[in-house]
C-alpha atoms as a PDB file:
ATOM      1  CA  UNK A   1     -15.671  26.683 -11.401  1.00  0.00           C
ATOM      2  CA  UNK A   2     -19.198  27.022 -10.052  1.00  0.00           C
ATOM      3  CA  UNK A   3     -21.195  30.147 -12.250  1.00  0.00           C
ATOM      4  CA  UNK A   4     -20.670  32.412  -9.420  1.00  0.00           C
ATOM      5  CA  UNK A   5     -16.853  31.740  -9.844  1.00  0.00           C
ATOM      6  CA  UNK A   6     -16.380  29.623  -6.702  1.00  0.00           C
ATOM      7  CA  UNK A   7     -14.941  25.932  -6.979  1.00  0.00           C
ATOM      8  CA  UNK A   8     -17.097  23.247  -7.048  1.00  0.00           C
ATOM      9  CA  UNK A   9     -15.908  20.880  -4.078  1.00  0.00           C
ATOM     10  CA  UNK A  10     -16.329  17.468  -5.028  1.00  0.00           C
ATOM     11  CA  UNK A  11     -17.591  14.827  -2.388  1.00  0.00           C
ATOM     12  CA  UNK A  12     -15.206  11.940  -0.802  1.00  0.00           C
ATOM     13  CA  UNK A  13     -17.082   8.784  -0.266  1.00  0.00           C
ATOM     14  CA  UNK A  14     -16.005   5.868   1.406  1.00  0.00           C
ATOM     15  CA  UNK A  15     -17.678   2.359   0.000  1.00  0.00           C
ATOM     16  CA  UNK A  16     -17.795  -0.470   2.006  1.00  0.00           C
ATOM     17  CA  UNK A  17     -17.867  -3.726   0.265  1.00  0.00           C
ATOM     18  CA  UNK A  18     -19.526  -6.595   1.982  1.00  0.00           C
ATOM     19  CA  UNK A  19     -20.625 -10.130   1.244  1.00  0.00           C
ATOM     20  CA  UNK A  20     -22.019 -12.678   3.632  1.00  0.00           C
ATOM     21  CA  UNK A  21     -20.462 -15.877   2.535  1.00  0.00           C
ATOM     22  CA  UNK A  22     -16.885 -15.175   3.265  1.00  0.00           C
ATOM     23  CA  UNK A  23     -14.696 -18.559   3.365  1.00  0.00           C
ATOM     24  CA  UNK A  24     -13.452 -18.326   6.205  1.00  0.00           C
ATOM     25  CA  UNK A  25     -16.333 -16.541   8.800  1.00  0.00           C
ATOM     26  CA  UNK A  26     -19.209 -16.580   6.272  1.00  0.00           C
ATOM     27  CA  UNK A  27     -22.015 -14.014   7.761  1.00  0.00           C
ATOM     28  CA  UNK A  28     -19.949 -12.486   9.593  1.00  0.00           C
ATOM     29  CA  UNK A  29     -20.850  -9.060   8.682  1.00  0.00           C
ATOM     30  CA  UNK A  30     -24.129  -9.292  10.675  1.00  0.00           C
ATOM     31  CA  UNK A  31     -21.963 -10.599  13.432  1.00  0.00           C
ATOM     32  CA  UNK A  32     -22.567  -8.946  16.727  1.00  0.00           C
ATOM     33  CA  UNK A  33     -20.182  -7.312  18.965  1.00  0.00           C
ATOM     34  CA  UNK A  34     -21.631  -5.425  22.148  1.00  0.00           C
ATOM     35  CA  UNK A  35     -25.096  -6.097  20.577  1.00  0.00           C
ATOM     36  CA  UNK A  36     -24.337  -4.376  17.408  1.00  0.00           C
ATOM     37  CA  UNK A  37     -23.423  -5.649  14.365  1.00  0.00           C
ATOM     38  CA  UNK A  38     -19.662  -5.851  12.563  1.00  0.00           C
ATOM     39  CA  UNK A  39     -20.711  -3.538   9.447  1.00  0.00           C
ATOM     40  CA  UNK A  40     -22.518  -0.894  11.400  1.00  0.00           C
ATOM     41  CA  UNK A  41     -19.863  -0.460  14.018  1.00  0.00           C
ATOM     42  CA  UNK A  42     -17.749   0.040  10.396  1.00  0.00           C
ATOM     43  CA  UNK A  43     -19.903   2.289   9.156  1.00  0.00           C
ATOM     44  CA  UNK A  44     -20.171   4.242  12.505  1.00  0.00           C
ATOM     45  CA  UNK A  45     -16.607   4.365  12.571  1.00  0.00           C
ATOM     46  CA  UNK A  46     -16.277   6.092   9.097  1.00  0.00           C
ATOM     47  CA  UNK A  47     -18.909   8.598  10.022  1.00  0.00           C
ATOM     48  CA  UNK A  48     -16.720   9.627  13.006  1.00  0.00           C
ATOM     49  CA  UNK A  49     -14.328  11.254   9.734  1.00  0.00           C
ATOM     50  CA  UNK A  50     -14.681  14.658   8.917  1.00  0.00           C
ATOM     51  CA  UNK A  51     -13.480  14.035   5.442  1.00  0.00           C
ATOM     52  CA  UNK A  52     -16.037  11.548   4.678  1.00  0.00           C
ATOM     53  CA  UNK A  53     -18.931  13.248   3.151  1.00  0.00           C
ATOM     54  CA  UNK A  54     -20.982  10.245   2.440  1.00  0.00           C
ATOM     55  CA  UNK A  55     -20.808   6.484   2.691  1.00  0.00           C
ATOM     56  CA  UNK A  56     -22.167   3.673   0.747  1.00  0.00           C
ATOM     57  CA  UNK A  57     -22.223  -0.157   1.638  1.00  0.00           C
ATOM     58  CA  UNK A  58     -22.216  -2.150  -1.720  1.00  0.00           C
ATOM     59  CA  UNK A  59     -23.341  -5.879  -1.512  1.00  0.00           C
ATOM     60  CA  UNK A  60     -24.505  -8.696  -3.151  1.00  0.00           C
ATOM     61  CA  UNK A  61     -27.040  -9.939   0.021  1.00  0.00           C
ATOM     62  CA  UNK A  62     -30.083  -9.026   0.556  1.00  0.00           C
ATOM     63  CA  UNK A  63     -29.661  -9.884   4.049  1.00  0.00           C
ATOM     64  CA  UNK A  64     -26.996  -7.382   4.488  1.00  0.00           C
ATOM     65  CA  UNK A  65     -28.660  -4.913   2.892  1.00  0.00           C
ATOM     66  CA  UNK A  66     -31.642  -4.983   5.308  1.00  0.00           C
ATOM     67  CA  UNK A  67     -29.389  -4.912   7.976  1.00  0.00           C
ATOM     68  CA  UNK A  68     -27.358  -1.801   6.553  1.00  0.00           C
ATOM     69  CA  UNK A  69     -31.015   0.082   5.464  1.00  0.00           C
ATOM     70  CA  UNK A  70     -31.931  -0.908   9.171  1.00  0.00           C
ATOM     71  CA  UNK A  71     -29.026   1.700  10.470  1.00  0.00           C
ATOM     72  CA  UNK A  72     -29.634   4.211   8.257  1.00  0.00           C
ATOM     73  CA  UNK A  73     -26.659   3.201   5.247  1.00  0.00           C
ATOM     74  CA  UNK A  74     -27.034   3.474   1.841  1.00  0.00           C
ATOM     75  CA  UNK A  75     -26.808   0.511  -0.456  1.00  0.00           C
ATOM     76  CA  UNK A  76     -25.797  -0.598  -3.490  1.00  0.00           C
ATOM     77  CA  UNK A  77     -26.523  -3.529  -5.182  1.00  0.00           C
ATOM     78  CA  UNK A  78     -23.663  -5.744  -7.237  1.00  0.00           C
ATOM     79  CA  UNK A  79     -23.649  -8.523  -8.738  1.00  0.00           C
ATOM     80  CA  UNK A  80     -22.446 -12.130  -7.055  1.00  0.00           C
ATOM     81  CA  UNK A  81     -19.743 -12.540  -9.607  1.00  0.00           C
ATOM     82  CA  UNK A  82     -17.254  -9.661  -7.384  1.00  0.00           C
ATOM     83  CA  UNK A  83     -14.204 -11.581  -6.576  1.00  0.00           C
ATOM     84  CA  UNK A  84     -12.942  -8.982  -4.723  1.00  0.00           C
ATOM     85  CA  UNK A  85     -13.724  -5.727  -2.696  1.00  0.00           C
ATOM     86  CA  UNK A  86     -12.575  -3.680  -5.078  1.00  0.00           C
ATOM     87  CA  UNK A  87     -13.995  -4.957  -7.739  1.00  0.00           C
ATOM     88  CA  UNK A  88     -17.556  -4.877  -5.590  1.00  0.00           C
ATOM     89  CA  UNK A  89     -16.618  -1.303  -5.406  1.00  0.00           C
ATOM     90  CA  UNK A  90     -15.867  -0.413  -8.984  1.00  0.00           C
ATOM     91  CA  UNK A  91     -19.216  -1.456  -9.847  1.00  0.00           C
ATOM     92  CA  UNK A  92     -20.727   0.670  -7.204  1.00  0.00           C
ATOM     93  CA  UNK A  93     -18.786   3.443  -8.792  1.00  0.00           C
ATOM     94  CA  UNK A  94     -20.179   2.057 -12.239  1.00  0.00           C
ATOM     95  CA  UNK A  95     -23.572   2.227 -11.354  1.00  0.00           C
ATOM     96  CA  UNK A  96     -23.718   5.557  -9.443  1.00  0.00           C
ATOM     97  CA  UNK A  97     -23.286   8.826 -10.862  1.00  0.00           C
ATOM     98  CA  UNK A  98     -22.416  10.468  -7.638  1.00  0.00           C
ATOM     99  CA  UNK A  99     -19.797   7.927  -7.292  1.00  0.00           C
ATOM    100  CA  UNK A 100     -18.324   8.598 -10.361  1.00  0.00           C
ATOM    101  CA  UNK A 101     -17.905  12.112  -9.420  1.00  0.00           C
ATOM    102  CA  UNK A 102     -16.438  11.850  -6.524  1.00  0.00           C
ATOM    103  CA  UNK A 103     -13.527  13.328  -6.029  1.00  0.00           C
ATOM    104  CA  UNK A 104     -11.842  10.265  -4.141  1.00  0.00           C
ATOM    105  CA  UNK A 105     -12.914   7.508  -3.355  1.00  0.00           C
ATOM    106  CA  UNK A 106     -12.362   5.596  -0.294  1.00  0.00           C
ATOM    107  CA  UNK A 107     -12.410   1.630  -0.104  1.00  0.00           C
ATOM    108  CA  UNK A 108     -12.481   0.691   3.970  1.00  0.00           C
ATOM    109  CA  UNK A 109     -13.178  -3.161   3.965  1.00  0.00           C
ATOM    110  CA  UNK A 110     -16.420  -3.930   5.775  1.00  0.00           C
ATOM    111  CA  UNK A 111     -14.504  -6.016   8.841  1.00  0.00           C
ATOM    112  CA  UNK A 112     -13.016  -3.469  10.138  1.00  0.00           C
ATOM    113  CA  UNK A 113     -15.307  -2.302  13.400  1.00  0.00           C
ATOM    114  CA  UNK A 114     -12.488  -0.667  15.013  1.00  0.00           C
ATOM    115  CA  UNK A 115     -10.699   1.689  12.266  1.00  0.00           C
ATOM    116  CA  UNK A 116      -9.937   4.933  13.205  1.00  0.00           C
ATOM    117  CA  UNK A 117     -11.285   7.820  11.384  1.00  0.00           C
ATOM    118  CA  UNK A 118      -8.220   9.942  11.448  1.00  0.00           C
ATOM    119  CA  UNK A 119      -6.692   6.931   9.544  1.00  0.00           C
ATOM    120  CA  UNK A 120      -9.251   7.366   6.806  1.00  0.00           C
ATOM    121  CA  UNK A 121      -8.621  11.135   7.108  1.00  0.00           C
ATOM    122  CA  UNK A 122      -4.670  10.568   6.445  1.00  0.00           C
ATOM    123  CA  UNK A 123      -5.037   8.143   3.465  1.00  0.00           C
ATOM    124  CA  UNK A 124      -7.754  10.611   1.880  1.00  0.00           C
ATOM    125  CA  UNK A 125      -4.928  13.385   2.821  1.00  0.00           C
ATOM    126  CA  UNK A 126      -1.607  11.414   1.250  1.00  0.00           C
ATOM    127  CA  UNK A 127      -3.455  10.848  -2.218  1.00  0.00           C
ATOM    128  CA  UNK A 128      -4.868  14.345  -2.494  1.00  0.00           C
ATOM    129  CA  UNK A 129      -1.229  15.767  -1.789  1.00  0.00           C
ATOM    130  CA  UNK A 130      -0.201  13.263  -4.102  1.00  0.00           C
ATOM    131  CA  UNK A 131      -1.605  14.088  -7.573  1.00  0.00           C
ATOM    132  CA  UNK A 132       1.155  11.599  -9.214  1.00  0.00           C
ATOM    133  CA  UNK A 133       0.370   8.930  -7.064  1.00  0.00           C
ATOM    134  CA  UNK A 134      -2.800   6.199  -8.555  1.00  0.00           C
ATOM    135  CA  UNK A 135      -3.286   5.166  -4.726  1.00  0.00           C
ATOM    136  CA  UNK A 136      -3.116   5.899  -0.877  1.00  0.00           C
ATOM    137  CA  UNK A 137      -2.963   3.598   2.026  1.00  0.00           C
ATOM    138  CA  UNK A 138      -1.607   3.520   5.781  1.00  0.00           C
ATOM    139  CA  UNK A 139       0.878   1.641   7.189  1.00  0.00           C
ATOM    140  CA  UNK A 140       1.739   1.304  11.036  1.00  0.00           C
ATOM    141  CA  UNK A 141       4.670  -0.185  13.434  1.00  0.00           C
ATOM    142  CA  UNK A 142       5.207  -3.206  13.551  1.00  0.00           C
ATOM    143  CA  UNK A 143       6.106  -3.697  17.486  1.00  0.00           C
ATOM    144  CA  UNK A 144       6.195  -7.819  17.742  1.00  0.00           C
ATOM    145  CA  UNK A 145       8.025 -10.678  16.518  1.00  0.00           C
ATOM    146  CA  UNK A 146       4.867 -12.076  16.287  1.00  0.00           C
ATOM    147  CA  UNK A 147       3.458  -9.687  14.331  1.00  0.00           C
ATOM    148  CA  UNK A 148       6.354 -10.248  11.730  1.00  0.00           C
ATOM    149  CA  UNK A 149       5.966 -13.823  11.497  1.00  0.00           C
ATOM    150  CA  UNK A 150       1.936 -13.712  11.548  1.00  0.00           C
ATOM    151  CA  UNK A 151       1.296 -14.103   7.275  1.00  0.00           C
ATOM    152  CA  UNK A 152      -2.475 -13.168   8.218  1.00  0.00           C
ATOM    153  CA  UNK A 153      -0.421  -9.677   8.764  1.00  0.00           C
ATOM    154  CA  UNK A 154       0.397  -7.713   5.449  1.00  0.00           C
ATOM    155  CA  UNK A 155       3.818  -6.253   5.485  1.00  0.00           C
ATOM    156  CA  UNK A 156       5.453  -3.306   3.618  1.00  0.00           C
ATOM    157  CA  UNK A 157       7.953  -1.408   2.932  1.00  0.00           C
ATOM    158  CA  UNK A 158       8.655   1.943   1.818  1.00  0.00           C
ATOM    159  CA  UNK A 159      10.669   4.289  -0.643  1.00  0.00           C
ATOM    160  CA  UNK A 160      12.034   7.096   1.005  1.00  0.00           C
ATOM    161  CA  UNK A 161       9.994   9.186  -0.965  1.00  0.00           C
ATOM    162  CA  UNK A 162       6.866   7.787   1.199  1.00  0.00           C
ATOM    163  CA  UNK A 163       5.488   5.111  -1.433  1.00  0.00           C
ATOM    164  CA  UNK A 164       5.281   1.589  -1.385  1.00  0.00           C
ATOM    165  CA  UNK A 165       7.782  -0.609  -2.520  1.00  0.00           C
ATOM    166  CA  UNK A 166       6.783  -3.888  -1.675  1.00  0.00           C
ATOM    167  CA  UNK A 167       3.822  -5.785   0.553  1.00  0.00           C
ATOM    168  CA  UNK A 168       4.509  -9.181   1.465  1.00  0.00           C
ATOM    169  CA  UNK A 169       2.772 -11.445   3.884  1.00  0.00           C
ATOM    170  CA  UNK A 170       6.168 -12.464   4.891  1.00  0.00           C
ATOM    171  CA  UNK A 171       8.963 -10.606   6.986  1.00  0.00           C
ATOM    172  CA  UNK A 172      10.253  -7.376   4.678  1.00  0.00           C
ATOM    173  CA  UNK A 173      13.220  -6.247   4.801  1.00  0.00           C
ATOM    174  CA  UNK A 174      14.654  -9.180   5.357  1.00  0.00           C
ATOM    175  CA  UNK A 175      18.668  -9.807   6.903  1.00  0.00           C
ATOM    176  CA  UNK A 176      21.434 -12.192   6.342  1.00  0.00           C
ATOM    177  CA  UNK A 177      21.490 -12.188   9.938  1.00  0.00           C
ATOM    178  CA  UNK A 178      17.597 -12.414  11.217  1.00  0.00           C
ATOM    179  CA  UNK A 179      15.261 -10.229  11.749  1.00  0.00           C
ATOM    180  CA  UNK A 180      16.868  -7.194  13.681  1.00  0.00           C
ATOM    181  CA  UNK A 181      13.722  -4.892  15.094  1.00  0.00           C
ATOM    182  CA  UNK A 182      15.605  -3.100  17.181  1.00  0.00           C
ATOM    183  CA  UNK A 183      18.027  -1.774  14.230  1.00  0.00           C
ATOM    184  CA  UNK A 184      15.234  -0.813  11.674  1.00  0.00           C
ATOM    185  CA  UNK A 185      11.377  -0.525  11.410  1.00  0.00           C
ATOM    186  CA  UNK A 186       8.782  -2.615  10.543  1.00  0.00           C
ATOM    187  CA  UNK A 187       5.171  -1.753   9.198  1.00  0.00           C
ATOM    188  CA  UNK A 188       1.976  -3.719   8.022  1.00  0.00           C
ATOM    189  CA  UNK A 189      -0.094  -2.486   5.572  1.00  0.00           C
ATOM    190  CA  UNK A 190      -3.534  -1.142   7.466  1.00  0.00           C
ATOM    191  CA  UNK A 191      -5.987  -1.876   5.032  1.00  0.00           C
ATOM    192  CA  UNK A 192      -7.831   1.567   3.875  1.00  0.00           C
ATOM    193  CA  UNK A 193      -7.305   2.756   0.106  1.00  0.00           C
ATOM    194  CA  UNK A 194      -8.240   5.949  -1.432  1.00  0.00           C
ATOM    195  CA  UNK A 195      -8.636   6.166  -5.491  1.00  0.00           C
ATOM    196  CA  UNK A 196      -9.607   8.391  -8.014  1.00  0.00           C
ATOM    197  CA  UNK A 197     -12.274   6.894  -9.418  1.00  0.00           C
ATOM    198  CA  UNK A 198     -11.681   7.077 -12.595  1.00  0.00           C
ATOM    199  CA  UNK A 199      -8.225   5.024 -11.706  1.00  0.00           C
ATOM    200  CA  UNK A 200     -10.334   2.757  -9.355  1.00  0.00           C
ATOM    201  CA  UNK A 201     -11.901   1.686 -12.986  1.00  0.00           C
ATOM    202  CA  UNK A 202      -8.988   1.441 -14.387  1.00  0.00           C
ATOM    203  CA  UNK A 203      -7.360  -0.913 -12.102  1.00  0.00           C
ATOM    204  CA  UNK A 204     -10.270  -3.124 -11.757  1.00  0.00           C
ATOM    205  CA  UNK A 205      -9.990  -4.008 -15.057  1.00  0.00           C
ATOM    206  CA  UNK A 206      -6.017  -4.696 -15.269  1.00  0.00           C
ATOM    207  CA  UNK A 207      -5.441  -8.500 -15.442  1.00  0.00           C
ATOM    208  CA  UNK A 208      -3.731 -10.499 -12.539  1.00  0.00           C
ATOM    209  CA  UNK A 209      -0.028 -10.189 -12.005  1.00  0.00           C
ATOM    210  CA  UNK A 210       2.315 -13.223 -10.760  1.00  0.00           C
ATOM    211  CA  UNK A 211       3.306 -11.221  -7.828  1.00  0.00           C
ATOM    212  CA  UNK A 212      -0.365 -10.751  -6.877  1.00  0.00           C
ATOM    213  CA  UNK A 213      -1.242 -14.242  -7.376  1.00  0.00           C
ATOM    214  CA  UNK A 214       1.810 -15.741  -5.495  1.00  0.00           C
ATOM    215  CA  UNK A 215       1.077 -13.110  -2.400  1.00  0.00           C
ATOM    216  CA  UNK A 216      -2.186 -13.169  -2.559  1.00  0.00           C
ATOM    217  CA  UNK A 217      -2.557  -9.259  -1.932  1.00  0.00           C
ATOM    218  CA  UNK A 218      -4.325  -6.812  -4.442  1.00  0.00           C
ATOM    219  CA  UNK A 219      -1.720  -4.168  -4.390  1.00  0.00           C
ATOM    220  CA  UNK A 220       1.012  -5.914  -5.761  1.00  0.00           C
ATOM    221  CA  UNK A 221      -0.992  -5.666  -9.418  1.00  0.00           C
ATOM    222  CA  UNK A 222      -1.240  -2.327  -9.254  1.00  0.00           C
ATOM    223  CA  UNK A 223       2.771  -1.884  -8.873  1.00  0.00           C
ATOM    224  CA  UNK A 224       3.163  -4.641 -10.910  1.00  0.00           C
ATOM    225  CA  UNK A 225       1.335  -2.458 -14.052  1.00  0.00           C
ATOM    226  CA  UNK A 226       3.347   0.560 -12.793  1.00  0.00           C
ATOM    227  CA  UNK A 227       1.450   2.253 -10.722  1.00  0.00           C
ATOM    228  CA  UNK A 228       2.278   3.703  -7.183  1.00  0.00           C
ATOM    229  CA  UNK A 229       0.959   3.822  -4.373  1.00  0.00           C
ATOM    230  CA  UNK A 230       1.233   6.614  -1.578  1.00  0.00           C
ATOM    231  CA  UNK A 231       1.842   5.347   1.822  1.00  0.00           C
ATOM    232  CA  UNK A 232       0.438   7.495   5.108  1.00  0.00           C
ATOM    233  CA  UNK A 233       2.289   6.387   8.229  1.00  0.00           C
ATOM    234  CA  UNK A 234      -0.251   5.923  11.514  1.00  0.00           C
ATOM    235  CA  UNK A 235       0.697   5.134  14.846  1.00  0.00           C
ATOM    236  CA  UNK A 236      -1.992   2.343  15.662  1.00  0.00           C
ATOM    237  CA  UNK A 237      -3.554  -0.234  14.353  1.00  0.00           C
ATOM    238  CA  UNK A 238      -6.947  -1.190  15.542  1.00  0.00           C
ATOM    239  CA  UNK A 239      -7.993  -5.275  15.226  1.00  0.00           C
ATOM    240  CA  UNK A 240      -9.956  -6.424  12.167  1.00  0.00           C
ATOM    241  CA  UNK A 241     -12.035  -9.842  11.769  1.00  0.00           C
ATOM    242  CA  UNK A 242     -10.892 -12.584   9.754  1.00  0.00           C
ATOM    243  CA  UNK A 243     -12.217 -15.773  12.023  1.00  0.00           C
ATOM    244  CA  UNK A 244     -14.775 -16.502  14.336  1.00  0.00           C
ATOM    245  CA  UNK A 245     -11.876 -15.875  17.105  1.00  0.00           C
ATOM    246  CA  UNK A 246     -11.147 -12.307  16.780  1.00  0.00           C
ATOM    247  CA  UNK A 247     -14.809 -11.110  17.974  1.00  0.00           C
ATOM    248  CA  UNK A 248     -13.804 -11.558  21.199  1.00  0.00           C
ATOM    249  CA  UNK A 249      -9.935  -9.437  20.665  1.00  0.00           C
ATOM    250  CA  UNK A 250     -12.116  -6.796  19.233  1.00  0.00           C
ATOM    251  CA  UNK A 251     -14.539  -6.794  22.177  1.00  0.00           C
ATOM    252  CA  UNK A 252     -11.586  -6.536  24.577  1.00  0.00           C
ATOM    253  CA  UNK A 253     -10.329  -3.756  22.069  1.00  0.00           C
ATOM    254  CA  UNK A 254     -13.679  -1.920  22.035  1.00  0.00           C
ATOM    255  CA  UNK A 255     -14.159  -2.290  26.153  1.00  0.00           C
ATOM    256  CA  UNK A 256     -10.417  -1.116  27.069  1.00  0.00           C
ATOM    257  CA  UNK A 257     -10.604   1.964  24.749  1.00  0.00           C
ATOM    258  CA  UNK A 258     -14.423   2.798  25.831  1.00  0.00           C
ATOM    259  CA  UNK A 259     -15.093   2.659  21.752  1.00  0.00           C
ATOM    260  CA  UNK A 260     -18.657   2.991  20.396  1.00  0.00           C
ATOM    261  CA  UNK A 261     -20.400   1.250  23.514  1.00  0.00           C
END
């Protein structure tokens, strides 16, 4: 309580990790799409949330921090040694004291030009209604076969209680029979996570899990130590960038919904 009696409302801030020598597009965050580039049509796209009350790029490149500093961003410094996002990000949080304080802590992956506020709004929602829960995410329909057999798409599937119960980069649920879509729904994992940040710590500092390893997705450690995760259906999914070839899926995607010209 403030000393007037009132609450003190603790900020949500989103951190975007990003590194310019990715293996498989390296530089791409200073990739341009319509003239502007990849990370600031990111960090325009978290601005567009209402929940978001500030938003920090953390990198290792100087290169990407003149860029971000160019549109207005502010940076963080961390050190080469990240191996992943959130790890990049838990040092951000490490290093700043308004960070730490925060009262969530939002990690939206610095390829994603197209991601829709109101999805950052929902995961920031599911956690806060959540207070059991370690972490929120999204999830979406899956509406393709190929979509389901794509292992570049993250699967998962759900408890009926709304939390994860398993990503895979493979076809979940499975059947005896094939895969059934018409009989029961499919999601992939949309890749926005909200933390605590004192859990954010926390989990960046748990050791790899065999799960984790054999998947190759971050998630499956923290379920694997026992934590869960809150899942926030959407209805969409907007296109992310992996390779060199999805610039041009995400400039169709930007020109047919008239997004951030």
């Amino acid at each position: 309580m403030g000393a007037l009696g009132y609450m003190v409302l603790r900020p949500v801030c989103v951190v975007i990790p990003a590194r310019y020598s990715s293996t498989r597009f390296p530089g791409k965050s200073l990739v341009k799409i319509h003239g502007v580039c990849l990370l600031e049509r990111t960090y325009q796209c978290v601005m567009h949330c209402q929940l978001i009350n500030h938003c920090v790029i953390a990198t290792d490149d100087e290169r990407i921090a003149k860029a971000a500093r160019s549109f207005g961003a502010d940076v963080v410094m961390t050190s080469v040694n990240c191996a992943s996002g959130t790890d990049r990000i838990a040092e951000a949080v490490r290093s700043r004291d308004d960070l730490a304080q925060a009262e969530i802590i939002v990690n939206v992956q610095g390829d994603e030009p197209c991601i829709d506020p109101h999805t950052i709004a929902k995961v920031v929602e599911i956690l806060r209604k959540s207070p059991e829960d370690s972490i929120g995410t999204a999830v979406a329909p899956i509406r393709s076969v190929e979509e389901l057999d794509n292992i570049n798409i993250t699967k998962c599937v759900k408890t009926a209680t709304g939390r994860a119960l398993y990503f895979s980069r493979h076809a979940i649920p499975g059947s005896k029979n094939g895969i059934c879509m018409n009989a029961i729904p499919y999601y992939r994992h949309v890749g926005v996570y909200a933390y605590r940040p004192d859990f954010l710590l926390r989990f960046a500092a748990l050791p790899p899990t065999p799960l984790q390893l054999a998947e190759d997705l971050e998630m499956l450690r923290a379920m694997e130590h026992g934590f869960t995760i809150a899942v926030a259906e959407v209805q969409h999914h907007s296109p992310d960038v992996n390779v060199p070839s999805d610039i041009q899926e995400v400039e169709q995607w930007i020109k047919s919904q008239s997004f951030y010209s």
